[in-house]
PDB file of N, CA and C in Angstrom:
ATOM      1  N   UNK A   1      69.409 121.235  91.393  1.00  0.00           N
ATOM      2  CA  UNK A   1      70.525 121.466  90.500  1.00  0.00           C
ATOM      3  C   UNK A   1      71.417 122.551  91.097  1.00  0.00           C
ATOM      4  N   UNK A   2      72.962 122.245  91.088  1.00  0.00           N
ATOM      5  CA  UNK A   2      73.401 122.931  91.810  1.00  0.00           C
ATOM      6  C   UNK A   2      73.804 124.371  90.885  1.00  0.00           C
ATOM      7  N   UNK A   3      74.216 125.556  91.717  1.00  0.00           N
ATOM      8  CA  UNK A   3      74.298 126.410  90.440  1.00  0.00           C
ATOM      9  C   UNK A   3      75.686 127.301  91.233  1.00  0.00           C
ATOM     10  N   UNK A   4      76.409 127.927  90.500  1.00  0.00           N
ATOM     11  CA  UNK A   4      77.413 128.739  91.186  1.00  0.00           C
ATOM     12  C   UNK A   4      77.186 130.183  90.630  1.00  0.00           C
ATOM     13  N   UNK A   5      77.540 131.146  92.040  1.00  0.00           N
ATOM     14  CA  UNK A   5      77.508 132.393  92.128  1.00  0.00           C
ATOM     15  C   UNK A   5      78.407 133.198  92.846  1.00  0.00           C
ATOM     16  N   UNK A   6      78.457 134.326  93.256  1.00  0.00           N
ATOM     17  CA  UNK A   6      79.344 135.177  93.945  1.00  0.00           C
ATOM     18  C   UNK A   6      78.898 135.857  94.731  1.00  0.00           C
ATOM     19  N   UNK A   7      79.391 136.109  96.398  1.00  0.00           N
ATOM     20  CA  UNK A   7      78.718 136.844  96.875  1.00  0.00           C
ATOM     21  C   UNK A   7      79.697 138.493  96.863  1.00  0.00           C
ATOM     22  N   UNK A   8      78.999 139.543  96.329  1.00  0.00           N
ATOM     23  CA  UNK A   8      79.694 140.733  96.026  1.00  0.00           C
ATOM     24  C   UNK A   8      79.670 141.686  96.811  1.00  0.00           C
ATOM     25  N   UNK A   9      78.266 141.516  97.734  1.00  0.00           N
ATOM     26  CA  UNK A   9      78.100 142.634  98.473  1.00  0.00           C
ATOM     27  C   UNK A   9      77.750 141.797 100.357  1.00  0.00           C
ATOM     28  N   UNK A  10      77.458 142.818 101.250  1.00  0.00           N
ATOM     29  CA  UNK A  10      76.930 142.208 102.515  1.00  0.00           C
ATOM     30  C   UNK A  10      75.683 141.373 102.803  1.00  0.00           C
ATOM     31  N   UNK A  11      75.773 140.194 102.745  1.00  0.00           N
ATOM     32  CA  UNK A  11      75.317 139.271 102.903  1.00  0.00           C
ATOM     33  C   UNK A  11      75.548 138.498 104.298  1.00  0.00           C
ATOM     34  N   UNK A  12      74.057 138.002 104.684  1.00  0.00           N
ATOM     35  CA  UNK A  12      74.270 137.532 106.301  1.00  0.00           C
ATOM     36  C   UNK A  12      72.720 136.164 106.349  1.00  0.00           C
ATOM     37  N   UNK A  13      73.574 135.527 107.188  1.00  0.00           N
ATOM     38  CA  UNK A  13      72.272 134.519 107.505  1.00  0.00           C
ATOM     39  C   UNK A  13      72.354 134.011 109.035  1.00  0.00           C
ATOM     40  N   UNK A  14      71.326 133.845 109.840  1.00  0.00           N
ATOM     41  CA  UNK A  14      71.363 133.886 111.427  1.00  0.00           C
ATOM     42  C   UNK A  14      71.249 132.022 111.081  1.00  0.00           C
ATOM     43  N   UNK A  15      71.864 131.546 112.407  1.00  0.00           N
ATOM     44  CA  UNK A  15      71.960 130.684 112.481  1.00  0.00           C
ATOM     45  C   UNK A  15      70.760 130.241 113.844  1.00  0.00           C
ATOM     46  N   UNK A  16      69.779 129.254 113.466  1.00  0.00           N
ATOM     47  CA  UNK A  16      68.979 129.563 114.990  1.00  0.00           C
ATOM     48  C   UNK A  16      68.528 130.456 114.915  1.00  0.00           C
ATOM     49  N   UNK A  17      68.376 130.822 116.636  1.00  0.00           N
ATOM     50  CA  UNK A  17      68.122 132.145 117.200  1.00  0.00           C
ATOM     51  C   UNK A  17      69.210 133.240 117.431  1.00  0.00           C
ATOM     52  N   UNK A  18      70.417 132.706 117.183  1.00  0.00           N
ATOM     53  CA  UNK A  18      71.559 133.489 117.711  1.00  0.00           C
ATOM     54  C   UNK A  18      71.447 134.764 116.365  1.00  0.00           C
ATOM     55  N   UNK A  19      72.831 135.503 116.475  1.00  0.00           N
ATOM     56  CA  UNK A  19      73.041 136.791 115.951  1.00  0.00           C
ATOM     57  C   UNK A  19      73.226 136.217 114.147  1.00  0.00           C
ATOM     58  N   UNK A  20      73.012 137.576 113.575  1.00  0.00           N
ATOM     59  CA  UNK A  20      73.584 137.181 111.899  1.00  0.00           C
ATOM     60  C   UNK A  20      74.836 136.952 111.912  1.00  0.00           C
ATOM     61  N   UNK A  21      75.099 136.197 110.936  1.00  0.00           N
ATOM     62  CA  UNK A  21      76.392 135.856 110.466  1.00  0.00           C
ATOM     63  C   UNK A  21      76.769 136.394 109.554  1.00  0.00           C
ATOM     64  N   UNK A  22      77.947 136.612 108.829  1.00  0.00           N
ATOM     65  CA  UNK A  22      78.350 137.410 107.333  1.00  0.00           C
ATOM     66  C   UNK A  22      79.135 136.084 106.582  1.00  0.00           C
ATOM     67  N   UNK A  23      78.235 136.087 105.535  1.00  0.00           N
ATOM     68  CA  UNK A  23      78.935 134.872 104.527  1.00  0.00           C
ATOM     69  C   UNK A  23      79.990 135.636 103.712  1.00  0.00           C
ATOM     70  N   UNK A  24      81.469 135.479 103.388  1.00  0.00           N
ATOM     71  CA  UNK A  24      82.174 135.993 103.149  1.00  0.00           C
ATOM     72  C   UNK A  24      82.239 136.041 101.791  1.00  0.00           C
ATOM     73  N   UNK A  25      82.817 137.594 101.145  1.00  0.00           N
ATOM     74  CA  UNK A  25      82.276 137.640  99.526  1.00  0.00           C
ATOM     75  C   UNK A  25      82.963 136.256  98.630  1.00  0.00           C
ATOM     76  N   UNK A  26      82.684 136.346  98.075  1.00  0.00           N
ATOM     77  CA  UNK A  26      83.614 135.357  96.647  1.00  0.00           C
ATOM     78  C   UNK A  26      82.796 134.225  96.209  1.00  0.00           C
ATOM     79  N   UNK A  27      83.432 132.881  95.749  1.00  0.00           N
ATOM     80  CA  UNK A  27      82.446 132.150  95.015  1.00  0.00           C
ATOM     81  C   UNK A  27      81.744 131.343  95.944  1.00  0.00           C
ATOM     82  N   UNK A  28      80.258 131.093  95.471  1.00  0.00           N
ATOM     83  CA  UNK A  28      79.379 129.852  96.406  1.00  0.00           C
ATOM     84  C   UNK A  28      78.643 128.725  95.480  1.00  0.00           C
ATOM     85  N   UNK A  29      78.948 128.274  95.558  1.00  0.00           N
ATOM     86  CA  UNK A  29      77.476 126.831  95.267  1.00  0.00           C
ATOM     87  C   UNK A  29      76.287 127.386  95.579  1.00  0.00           C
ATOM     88  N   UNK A  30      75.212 127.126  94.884  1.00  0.00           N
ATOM     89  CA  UNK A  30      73.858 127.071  95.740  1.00  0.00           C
ATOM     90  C   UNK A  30      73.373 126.133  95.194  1.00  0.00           C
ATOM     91  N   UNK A  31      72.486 125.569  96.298  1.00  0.00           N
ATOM     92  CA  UNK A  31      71.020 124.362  96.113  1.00  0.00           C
ATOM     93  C   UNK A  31      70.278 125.081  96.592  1.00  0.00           C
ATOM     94  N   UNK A  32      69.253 125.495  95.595  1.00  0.00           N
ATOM     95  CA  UNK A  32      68.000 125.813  95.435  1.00  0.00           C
ATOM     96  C   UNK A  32      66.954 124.622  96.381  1.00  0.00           C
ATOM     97  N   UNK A  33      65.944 125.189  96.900  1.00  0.00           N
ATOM     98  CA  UNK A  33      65.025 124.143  97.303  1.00  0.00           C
ATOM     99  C   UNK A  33      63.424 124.984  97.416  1.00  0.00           C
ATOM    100  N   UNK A  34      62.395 124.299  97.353  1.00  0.00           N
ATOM    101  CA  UNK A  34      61.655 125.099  97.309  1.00  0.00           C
ATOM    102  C   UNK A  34      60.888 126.468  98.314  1.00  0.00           C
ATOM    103  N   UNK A  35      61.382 126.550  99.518  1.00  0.00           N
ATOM    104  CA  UNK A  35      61.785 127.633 100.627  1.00  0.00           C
ATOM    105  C   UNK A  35      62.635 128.064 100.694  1.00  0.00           C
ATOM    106  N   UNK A  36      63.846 127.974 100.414  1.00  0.00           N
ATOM    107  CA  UNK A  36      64.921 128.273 100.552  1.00  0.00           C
ATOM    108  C   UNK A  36      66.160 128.115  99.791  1.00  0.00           C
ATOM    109  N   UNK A  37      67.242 128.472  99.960  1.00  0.00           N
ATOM    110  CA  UNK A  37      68.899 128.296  98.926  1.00  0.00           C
ATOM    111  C   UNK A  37      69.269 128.157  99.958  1.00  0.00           C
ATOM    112  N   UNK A  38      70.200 127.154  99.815  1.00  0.00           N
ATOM    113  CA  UNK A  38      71.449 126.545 101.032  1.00  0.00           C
ATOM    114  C   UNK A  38      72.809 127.020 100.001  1.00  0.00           C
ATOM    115  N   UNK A  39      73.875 127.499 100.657  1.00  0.00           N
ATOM    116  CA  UNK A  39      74.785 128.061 100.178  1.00  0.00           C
ATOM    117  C   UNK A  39      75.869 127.555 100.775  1.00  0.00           C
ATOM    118  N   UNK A  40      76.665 127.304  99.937  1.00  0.00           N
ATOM    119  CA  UNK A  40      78.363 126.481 100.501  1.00  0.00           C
ATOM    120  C   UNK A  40      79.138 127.265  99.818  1.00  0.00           C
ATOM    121  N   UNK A  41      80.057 127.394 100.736  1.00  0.00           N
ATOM    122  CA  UNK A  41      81.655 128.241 100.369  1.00  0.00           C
ATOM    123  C   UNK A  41      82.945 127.764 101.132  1.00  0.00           C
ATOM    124  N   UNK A  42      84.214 127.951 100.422  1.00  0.00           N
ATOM    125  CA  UNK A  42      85.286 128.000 101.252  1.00  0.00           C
ATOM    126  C   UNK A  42      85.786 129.136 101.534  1.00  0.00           C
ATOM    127  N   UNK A  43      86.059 129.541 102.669  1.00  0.00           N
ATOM    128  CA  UNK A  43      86.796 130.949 103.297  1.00  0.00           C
ATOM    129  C   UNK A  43      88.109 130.701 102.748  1.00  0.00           C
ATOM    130  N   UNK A  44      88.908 132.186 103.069  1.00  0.00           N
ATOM    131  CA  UNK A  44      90.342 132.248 103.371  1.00  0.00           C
ATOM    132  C   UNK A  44      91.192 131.476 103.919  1.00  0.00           C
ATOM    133  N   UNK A  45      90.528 131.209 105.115  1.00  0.00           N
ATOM    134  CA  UNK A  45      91.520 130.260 105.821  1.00  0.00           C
ATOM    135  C   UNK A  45      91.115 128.611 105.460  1.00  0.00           C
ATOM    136  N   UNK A  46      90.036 128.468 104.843  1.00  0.00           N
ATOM    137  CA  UNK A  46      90.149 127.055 104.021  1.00  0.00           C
ATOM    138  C   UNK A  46      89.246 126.485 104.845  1.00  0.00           C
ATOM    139  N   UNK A  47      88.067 127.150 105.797  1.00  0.00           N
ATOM    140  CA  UNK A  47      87.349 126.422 106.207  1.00  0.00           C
ATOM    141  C   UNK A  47      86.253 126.639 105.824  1.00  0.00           C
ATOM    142  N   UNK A  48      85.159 125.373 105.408  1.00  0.00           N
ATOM    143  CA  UNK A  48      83.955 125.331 104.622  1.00  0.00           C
ATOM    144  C   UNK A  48      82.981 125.874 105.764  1.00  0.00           C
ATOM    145  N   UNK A  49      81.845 126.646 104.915  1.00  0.00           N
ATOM    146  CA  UNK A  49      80.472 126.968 105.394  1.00  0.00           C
ATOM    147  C   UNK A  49      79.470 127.085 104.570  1.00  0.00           C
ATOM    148  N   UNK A  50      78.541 126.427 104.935  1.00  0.00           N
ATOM    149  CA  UNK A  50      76.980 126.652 104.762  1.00  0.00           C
ATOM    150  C   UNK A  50      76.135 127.131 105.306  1.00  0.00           C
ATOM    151  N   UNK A  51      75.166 127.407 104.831  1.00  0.00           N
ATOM    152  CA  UNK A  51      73.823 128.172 105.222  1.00  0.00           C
ATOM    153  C   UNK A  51      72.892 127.850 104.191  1.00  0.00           C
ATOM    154  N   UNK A  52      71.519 128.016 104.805  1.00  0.00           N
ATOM    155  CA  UNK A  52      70.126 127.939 104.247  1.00  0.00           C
ATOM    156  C   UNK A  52      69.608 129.374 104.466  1.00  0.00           C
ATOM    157  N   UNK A  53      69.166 129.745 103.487  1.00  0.00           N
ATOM    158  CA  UNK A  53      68.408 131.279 103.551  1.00  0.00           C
ATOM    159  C   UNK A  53      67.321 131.319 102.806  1.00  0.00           C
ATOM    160  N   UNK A  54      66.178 131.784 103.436  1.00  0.00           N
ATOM    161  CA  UNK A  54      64.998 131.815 103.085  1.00  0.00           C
ATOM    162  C   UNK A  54      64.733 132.254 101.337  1.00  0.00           C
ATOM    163  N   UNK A  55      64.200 131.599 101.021  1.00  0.00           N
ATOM    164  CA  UNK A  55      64.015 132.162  99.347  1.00  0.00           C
ATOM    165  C   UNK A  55      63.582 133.474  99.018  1.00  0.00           C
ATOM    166  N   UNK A  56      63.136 134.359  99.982  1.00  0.00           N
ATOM    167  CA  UNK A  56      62.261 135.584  99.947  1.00  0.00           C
ATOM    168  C   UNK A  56      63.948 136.524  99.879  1.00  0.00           C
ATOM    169  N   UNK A  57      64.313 135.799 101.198  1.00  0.00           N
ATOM    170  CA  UNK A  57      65.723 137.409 101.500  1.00  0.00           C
ATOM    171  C   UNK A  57      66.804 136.673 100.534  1.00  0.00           C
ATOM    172  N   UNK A  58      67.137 135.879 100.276  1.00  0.00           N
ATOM    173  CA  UNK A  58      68.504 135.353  98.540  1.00  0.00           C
ATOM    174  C   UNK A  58      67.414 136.251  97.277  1.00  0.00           C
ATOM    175  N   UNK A  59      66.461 136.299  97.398  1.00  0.00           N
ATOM    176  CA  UNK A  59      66.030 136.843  96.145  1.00  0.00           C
ATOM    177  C   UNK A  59      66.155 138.422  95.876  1.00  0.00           C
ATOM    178  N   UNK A  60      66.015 139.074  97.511  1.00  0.00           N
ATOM    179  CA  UNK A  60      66.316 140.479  97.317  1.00  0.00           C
ATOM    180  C   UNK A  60      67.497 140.410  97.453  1.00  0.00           C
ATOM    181  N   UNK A  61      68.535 139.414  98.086  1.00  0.00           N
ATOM    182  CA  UNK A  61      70.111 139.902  98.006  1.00  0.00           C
ATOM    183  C   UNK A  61      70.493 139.646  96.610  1.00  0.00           C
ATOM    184  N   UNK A  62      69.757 138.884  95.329  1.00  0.00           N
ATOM    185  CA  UNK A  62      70.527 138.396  93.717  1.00  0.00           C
ATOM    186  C   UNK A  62      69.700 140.544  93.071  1.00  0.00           C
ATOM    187  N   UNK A  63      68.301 140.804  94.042  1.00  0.00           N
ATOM    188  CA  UNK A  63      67.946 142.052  93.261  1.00  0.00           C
ATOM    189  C   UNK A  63      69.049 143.094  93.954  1.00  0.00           C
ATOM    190  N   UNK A  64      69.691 143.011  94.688  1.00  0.00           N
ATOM    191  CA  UNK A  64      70.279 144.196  95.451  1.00  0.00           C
ATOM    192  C   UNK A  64      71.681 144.165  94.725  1.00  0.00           C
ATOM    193  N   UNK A  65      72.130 143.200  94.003  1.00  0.00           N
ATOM    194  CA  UNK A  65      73.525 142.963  93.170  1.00  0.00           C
ATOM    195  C   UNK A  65      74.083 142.528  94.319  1.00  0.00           C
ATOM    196  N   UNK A  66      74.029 141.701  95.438  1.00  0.00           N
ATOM    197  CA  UNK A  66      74.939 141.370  96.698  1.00  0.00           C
ATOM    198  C   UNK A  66      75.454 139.977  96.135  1.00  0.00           C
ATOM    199  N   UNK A  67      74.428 139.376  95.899  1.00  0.00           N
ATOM    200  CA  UNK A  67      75.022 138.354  95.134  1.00  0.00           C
ATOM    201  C   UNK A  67      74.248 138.474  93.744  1.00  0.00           C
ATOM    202  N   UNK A  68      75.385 137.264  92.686  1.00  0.00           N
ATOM    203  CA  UNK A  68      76.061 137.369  91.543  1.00  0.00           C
ATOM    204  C   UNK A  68      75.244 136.489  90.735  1.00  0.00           C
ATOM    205  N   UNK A  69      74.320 135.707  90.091  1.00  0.00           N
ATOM    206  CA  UNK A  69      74.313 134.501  89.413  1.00  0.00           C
ATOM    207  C   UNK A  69      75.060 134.462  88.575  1.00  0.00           C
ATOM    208  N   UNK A  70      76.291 133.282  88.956  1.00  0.00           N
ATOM    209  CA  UNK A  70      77.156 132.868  87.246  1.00  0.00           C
ATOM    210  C   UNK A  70      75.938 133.137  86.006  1.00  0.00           C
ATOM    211  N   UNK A  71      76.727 132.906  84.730  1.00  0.00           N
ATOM    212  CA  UNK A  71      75.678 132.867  83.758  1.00  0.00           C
ATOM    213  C   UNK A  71      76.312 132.074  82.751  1.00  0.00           C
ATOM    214  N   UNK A  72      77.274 131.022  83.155  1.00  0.00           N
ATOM    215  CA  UNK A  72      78.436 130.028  82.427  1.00  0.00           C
ATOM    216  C   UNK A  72      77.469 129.021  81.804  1.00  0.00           C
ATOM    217  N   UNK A  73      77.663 128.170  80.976  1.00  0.00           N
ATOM    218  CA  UNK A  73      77.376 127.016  80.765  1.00  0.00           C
ATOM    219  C   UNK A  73      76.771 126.104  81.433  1.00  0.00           C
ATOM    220  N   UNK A  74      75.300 125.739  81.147  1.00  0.00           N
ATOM    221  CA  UNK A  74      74.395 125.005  81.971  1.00  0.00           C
ATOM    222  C   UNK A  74      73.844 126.070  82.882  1.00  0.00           C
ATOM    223  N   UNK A  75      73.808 127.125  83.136  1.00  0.00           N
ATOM    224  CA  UNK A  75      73.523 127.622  84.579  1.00  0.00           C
ATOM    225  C   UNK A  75      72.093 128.290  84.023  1.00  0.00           C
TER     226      UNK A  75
END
């Protein structure tokens, strides 16, 4: 079930082996799965990104206030 949130604070997910990435603040989708949240957003310049992040580190970034859970209708 998909759910929407915000990312408020520094937030990052490595892609591979390469370096972290910074998912840029504002609104995201997430799909939950049972290892992990995959996260979709549109940037500034209008180009889409995703990521999968381990369920352990999205859970300390929703305790750290980095990111937001909506709390709208259905969520």
């Amino acid at each position: 079930m998909t759910q929407r949130a915000t990312i408020a604070g520094h937030v990052t997910y490595t892609p591979g082996d390469g370096a972290p990435l910074t998912i840029p603040k504002g609104p995201v989708e997430l799909e939950p799965s049972k290892d992990s949240t995959t996260l979709s957003w549109t940037a500034d310049n209008d180009a889409v990104g995703s990521a999968a992040i381990p369920r352990d580190q999205f859970n300390q970034y929703v305790r750290d206030g980095k990111i937001r859970l909506d709390k709208g209708p259905g969520n």
